[in-house]
N, C-alpha and C. Protein backbone atom coordinates (compact mmCIF):
# COMPACT_ATOMS: atom_id res chain seq x y z
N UNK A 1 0.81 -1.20 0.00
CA UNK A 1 0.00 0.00 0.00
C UNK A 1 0.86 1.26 0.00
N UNK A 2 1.96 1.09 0.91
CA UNK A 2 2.68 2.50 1.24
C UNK A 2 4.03 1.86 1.02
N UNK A 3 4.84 2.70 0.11
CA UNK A 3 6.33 2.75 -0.74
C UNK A 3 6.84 3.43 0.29
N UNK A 4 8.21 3.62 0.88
CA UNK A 4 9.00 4.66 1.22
C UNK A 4 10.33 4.58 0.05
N UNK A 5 10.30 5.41 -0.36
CA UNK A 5 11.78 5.73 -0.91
C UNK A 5 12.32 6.91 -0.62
N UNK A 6 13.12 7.14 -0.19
CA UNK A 6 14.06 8.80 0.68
C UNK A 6 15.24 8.71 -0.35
N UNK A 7 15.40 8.36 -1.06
CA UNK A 7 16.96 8.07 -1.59
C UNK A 7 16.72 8.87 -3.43
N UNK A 8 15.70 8.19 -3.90
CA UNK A 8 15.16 8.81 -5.24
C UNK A 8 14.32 9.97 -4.83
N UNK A 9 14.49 10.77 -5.92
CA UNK A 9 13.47 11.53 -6.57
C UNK A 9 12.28 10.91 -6.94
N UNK A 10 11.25 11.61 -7.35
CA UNK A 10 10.07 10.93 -8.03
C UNK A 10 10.15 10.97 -9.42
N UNK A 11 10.27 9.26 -9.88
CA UNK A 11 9.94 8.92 -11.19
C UNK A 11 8.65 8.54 -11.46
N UNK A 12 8.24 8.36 -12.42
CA UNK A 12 6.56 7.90 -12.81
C UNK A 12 7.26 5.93 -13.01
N UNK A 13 8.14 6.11 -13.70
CA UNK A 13 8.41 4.85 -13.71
C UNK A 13 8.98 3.81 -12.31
N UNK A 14 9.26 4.71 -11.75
CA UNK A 14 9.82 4.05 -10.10
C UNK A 14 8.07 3.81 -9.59
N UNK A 15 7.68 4.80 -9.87
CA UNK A 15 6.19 4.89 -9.05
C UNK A 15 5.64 3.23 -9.61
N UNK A 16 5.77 3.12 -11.04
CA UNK A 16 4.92 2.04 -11.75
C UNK A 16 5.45 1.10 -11.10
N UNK A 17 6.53 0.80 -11.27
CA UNK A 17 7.20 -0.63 -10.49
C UNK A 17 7.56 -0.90 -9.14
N UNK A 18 6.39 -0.06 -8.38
CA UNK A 18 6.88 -0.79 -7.06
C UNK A 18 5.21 -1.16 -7.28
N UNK A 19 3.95 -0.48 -7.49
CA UNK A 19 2.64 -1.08 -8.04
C UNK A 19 2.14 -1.00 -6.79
N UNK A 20 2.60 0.69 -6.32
CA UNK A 20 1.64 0.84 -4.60
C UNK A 20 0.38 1.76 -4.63
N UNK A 21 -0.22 1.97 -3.91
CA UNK A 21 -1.24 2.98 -3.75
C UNK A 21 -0.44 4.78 -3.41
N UNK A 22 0.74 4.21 -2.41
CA UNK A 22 1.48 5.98 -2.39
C UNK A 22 3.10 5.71 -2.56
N UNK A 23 3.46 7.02 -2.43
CA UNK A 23 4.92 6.65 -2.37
C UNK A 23 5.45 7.34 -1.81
N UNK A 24 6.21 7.69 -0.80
CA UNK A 24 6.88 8.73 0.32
C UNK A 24 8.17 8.63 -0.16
N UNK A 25 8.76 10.15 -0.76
CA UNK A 25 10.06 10.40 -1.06
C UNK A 25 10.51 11.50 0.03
N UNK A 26 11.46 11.87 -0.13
CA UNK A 26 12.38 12.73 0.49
C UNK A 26 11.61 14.09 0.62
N UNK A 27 10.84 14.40 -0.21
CA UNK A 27 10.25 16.19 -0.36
C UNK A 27 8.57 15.64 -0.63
N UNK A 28 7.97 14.56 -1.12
CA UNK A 28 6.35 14.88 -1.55
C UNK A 28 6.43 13.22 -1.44
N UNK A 29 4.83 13.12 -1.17
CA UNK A 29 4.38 11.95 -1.08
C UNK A 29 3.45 11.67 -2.23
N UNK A 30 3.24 10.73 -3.23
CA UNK A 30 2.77 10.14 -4.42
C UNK A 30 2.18 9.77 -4.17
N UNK A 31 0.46 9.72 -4.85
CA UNK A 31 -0.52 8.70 -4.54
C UNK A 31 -1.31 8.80 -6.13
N UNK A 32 -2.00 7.72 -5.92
CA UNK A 32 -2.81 7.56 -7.04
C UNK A 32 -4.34 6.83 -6.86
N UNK A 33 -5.03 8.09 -7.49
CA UNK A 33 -6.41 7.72 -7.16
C UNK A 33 -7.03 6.01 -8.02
N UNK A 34 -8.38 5.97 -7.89
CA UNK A 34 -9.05 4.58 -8.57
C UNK A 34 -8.74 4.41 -9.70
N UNK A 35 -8.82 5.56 -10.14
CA UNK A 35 -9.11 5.83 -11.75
C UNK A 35 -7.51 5.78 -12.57
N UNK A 36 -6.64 6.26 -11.38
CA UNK A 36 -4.94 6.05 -12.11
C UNK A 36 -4.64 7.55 -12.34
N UNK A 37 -5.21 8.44 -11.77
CA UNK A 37 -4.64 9.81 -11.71
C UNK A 37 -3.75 9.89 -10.42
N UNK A 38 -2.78 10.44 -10.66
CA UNK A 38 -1.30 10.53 -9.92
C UNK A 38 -1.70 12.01 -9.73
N UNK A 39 -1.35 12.50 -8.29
CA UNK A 39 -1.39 13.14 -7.16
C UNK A 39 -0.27 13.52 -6.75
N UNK A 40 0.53 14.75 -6.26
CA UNK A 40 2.11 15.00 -5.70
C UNK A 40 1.45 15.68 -4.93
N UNK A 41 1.85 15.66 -3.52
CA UNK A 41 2.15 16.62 -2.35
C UNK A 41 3.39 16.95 -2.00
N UNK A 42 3.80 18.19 -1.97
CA UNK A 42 4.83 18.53 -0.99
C UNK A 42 4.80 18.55 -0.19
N UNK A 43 6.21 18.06 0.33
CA UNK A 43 6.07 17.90 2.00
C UNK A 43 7.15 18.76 2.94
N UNK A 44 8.01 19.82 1.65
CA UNK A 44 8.99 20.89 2.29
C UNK A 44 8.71 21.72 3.32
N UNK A 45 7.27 22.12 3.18
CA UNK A 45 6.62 23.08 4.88
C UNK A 45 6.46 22.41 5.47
N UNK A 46 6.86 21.12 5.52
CA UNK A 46 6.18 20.20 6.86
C UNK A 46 7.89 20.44 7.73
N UNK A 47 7.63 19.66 8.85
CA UNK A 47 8.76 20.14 9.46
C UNK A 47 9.21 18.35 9.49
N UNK A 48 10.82 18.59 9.84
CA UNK A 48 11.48 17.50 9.35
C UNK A 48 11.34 16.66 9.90
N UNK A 49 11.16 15.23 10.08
CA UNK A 49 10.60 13.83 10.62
C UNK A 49 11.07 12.77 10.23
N UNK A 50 11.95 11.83 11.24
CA UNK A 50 12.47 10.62 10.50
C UNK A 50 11.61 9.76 10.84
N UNK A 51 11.63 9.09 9.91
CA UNK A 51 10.60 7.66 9.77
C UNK A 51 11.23 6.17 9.51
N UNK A 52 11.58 5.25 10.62
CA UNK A 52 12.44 4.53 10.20
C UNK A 52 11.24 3.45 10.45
N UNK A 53 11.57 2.00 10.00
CA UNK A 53 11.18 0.63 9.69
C UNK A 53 10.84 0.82 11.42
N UNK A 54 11.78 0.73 12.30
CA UNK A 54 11.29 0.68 13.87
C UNK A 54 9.95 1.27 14.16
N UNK A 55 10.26 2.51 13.81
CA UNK A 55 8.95 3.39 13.99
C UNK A 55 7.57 2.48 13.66
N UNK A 56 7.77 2.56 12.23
CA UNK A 56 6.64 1.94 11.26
C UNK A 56 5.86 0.68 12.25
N UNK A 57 6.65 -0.54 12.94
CA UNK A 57 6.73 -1.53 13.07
C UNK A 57 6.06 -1.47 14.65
N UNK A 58 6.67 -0.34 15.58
CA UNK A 58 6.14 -0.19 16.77
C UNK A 58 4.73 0.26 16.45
N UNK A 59 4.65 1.26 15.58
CA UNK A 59 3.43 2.16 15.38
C UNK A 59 1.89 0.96 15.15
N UNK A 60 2.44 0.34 14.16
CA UNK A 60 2.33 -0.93 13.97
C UNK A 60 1.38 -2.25 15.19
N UNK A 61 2.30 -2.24 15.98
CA UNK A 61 1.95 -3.22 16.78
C UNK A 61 0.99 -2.16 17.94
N UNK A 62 1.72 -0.97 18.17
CA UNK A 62 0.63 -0.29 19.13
C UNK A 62 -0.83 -0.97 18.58
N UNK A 63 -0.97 -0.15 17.03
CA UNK A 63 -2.37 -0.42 16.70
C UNK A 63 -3.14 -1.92 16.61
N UNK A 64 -2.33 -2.88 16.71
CA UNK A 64 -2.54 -4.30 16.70
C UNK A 64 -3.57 -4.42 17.63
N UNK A 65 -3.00 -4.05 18.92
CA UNK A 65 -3.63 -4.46 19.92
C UNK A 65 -4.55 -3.51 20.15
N UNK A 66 -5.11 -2.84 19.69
CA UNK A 66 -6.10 -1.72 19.89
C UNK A 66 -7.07 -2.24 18.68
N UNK A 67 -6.97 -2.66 17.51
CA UNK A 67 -7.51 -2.72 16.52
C UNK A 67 -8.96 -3.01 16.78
N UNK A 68 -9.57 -3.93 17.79
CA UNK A 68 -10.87 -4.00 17.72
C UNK A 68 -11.96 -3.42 18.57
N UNK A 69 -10.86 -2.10 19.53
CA UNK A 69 -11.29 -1.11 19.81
C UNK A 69 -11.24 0.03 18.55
N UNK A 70 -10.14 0.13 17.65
CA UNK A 70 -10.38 0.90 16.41
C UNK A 70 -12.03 0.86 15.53
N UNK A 71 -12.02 -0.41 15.40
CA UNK A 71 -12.92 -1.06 14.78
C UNK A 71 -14.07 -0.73 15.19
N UNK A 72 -14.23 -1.11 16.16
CA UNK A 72 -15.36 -0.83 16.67
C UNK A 72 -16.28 1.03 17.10
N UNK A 73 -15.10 1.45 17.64
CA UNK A 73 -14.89 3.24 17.47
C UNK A 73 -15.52 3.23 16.43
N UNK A 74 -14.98 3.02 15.23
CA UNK A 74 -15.46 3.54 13.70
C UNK A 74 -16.74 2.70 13.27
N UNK A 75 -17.47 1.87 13.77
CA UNK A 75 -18.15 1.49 13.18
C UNK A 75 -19.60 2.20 13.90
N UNK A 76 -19.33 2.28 15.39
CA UNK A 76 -20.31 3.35 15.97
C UNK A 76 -19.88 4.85 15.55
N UNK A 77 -18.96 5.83 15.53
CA UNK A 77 -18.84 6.98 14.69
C UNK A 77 -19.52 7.21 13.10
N UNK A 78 -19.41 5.67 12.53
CA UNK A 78 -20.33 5.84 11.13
C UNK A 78 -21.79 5.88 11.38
N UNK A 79 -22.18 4.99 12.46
CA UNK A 79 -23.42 5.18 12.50
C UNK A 79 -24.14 6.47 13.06
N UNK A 80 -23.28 6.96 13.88
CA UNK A 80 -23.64 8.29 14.59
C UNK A 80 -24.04 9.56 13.42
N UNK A 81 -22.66 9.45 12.29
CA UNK A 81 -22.34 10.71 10.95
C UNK A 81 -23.62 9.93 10.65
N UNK A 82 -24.38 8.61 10.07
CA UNK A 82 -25.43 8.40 9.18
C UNK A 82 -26.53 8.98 10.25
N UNK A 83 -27.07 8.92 10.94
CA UNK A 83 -27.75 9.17 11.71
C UNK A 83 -28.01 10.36 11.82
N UNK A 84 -27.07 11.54 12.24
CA UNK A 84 -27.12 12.77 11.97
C UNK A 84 -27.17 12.95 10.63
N UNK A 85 -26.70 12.45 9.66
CA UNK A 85 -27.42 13.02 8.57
C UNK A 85 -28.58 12.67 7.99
N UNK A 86 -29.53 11.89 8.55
CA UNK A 86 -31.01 11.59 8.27
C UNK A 86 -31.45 12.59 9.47
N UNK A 87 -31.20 13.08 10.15
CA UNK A 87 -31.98 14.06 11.20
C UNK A 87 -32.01 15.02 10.59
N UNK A 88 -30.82 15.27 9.37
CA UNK A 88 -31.34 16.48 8.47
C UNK A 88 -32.73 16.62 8.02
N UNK A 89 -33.64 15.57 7.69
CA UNK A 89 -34.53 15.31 6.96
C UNK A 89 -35.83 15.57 7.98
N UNK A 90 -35.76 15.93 9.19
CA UNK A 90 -36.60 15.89 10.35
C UNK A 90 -37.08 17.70 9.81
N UNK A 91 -35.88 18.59 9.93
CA UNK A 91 -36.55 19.84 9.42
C UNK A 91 -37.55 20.36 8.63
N UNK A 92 -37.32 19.37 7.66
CA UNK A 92 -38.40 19.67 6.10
C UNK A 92 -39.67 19.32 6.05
N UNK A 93 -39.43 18.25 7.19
CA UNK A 93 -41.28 16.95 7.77
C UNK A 93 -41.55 18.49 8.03
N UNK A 94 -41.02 19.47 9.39
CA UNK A 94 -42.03 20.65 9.53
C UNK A 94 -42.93 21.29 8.50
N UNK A 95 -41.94 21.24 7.27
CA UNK A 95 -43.13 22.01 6.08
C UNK A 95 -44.19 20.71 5.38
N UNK A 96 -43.43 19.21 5.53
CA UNK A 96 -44.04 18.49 4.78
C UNK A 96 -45.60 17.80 5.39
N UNK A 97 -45.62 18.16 6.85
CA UNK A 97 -46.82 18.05 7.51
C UNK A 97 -47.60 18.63 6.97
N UNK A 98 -47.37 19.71 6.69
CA UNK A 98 -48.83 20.12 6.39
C UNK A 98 -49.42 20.02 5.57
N UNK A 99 -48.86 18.80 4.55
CA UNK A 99 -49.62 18.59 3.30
C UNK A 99 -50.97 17.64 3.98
N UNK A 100 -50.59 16.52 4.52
CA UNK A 100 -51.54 15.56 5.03
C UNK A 100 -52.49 16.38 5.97
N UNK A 101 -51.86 17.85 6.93
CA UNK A 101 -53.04 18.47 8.03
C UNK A 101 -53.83 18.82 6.72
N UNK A 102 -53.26 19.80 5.78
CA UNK A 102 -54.32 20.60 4.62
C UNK A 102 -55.37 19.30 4.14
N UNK A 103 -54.98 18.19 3.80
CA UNK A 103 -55.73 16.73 3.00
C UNK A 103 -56.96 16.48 4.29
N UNK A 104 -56.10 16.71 5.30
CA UNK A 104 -57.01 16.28 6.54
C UNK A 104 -58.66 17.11 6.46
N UNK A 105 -57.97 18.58 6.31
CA UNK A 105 -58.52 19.71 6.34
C UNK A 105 -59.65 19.63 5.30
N UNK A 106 -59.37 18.92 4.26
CA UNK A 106 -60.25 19.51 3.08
C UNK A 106 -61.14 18.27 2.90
N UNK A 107 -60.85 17.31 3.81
CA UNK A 107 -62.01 16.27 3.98
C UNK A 107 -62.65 16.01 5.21
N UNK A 108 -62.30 17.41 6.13
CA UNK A 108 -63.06 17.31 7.08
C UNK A 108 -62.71 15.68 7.67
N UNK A 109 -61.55 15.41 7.79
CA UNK A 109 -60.86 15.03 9.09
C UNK A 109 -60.34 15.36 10.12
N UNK A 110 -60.28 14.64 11.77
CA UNK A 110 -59.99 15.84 12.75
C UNK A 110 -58.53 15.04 12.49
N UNK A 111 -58.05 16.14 12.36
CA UNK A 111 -56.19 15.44 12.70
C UNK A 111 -55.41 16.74 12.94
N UNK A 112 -54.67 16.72 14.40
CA UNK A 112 -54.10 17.53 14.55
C UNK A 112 -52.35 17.71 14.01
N UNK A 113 -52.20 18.77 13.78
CA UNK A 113 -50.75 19.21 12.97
C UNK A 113 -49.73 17.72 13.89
N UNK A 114 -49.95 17.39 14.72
CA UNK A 114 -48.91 16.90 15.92
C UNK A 114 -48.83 15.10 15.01
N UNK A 115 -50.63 14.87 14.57
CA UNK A 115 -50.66 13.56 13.93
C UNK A 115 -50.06 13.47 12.47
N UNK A 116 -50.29 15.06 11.99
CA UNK A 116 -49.76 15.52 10.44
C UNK A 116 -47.95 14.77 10.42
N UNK A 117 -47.85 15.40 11.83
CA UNK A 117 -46.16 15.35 11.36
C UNK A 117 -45.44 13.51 11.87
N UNK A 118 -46.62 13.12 12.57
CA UNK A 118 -45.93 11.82 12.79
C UNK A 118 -46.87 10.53 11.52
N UNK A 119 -47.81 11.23 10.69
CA UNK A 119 -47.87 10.45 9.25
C UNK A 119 -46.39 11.03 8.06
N UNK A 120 -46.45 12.07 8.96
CA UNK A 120 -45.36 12.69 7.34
C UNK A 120 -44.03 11.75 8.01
N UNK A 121 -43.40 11.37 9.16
CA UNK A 121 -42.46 10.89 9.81
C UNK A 121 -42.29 9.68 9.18
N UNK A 122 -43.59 9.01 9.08
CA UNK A 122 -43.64 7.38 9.03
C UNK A 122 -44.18 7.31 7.46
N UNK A 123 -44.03 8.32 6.70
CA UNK A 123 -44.20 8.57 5.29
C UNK A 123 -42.91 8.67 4.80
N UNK A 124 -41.60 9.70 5.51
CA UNK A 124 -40.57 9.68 4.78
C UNK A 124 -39.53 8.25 4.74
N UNK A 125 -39.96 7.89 5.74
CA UNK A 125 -38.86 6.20 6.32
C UNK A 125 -38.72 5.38 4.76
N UNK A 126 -39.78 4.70 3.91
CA UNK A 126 -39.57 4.75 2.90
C UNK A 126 -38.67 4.93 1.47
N UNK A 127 -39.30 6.71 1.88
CA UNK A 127 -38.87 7.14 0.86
C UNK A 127 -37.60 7.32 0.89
N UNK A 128 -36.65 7.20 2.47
CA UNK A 128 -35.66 7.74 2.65
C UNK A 128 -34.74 6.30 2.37
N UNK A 129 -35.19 5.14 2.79
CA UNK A 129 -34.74 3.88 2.54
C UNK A 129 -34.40 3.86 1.09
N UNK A 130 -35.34 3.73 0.27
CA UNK A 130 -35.67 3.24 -1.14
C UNK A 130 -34.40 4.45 -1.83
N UNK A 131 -34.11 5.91 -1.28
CA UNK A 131 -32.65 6.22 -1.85
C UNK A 131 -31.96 6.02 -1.35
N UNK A 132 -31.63 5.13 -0.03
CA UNK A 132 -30.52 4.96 0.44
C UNK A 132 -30.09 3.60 -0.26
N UNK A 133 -31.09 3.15 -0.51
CA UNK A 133 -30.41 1.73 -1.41
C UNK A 133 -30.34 1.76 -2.46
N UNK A 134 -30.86 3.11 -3.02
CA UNK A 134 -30.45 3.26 -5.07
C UNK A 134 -29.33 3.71 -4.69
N UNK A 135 -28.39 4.79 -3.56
CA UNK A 135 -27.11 5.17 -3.58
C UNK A 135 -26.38 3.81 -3.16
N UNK A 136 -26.48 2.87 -2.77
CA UNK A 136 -26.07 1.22 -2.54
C UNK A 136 -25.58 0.78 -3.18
N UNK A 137 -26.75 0.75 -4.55
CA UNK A 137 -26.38 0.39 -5.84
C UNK A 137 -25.29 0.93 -6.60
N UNK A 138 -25.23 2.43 -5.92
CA UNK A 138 -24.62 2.99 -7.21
C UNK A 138 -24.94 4.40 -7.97
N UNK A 139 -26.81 4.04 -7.81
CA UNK A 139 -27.33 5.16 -8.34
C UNK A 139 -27.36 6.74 -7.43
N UNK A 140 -26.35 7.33 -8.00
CA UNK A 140 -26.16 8.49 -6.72
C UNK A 140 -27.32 9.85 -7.12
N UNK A 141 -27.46 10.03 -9.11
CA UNK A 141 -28.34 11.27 -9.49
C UNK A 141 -29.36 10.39 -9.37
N UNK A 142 -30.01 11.54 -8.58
CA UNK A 142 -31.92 11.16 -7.98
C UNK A 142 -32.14 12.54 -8.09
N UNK A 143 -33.78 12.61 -9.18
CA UNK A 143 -34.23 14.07 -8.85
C UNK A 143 -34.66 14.35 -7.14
N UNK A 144 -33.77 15.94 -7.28
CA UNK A 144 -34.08 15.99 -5.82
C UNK A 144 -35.53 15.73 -5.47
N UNK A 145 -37.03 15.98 -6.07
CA UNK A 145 -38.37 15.72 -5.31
C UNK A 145 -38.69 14.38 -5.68
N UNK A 146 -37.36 13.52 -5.68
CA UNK A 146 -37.74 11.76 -5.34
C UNK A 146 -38.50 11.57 -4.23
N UNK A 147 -37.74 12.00 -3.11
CA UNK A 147 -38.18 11.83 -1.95
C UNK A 147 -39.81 12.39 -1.93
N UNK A 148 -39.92 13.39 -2.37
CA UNK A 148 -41.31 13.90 -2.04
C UNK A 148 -42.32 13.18 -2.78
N UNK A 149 -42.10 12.81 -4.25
CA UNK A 149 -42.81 12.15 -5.05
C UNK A 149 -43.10 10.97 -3.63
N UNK A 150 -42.15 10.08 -3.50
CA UNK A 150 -42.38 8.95 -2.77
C UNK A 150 -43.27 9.31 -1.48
N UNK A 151 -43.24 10.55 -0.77
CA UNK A 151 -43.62 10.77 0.46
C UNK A 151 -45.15 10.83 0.27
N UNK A 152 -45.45 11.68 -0.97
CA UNK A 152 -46.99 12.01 -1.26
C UNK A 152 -47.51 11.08 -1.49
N UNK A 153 -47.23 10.00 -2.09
CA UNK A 153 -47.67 8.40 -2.62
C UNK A 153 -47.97 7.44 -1.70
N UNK A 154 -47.45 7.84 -0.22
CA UNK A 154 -47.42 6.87 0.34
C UNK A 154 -48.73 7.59 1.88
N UNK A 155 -48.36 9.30 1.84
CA UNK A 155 -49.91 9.63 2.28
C UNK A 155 -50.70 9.74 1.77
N UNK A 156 -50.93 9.67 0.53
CA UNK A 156 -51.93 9.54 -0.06
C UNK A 156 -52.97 8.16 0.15
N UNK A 157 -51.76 7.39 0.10
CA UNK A 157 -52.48 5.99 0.37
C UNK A 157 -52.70 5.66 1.72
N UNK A 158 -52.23 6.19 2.75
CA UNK A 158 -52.74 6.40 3.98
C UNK A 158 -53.80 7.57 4.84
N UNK A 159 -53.82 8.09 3.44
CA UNK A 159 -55.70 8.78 4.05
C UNK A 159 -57.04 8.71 2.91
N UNK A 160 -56.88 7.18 2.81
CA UNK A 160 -57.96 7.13 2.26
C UNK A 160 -59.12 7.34 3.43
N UNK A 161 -60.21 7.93 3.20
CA UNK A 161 -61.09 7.83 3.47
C UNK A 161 -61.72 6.15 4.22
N UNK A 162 -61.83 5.93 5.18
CA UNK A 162 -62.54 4.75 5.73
C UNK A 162 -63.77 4.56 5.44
N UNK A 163 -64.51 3.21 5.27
CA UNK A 163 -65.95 3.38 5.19
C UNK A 163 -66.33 2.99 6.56
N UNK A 164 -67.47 3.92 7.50
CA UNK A 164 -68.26 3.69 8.32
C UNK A 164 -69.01 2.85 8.09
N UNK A 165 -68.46 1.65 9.05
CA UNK A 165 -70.06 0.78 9.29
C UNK A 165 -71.33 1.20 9.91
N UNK A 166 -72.19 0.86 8.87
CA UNK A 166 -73.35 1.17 9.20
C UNK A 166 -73.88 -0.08 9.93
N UNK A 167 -75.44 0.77 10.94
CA UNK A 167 -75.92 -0.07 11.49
C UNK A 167 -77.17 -1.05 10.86
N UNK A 168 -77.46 -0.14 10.92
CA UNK A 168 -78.94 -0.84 9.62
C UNK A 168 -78.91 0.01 8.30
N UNK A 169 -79.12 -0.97 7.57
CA UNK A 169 -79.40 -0.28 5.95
C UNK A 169 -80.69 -0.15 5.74
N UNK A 170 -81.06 1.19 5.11
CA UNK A 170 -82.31 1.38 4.73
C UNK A 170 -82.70 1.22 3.15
């Protein structure tokens, strides 16, 4: 994954034949993205730092034994960043309630704004799933009113109108 060479300069052809992801020279560190675009950093403002095989090797084993505290750190920190970023989506329910109170409204249903926003809640889950697994796939361009398309479709179909049973038919 990681080249050190301190001794060369940077060649493109040194870079090819060691067949790493970076390469740490004497002044800039080499990397190369997925795609095979090559990257140079300088590293002359950095301040001077030896890096020997010991280092590497202690640094190394520190993290060994920590690793499934690493692991684990990062796998609750990802869930925390995903999490906070679906709470983004909690703001917008404020405006998106009131589509279902207005639906409520215009069929003379009693539903208060409080029930508006926990159909619009259990309306976006869905919609918010169904792009989290087209970005899964792959598929990252989604018109932005995906979500809403999906949200309206799914209160819609949750205020139909009920039929009252009747008691006697006349």
């Amino acid at each position: 994954m990681l080249a050190i060479d301190t001794k060369h300069d940077f060649e493109k052809r040194k870079f090819e034949e060691y067949k790493t992801i970076a390469l740490l020279t004497k002044t800039e560190i080499v990397t190369r993205s997925d795609k095979g675009q090559i990257t140079i950093q300088e590293l002359r403002r950095m301040p001077m730092t030896t890096i020997s095989q010991d280092f590497l090797l202690s640094w190394v084993e520190k993290v060994r034994g920590k690793l499934v505290y690493i692991i684990l750190g990062g796998v609750v920190a990802a869930f925390i960043v995903v999490a906070l970023g679906y709470m983004v989506y909690l703001i917008p329910l404020l405006l998106f309630a009131l589509i279902p109170f207005f639906i409520a409204y215009l069929k003379k249903m009693p539903l208060s704004y409080g029930g508006a926003y926990k159909i619009s809640l259990y309306a976006i889950v869905p919609a918010l799933a169904g792009k989290t697994l087209l970005n899964l796939v792959g598929v990252f361009f989604l018109p932005s009113y995906f979500t809403l398309l999906v949200f309206m479709l799914i209160v819609a179909l949750n205020m139909k109108e009920a039929v009252q049973p009747k008691l006697f038919e006349n």
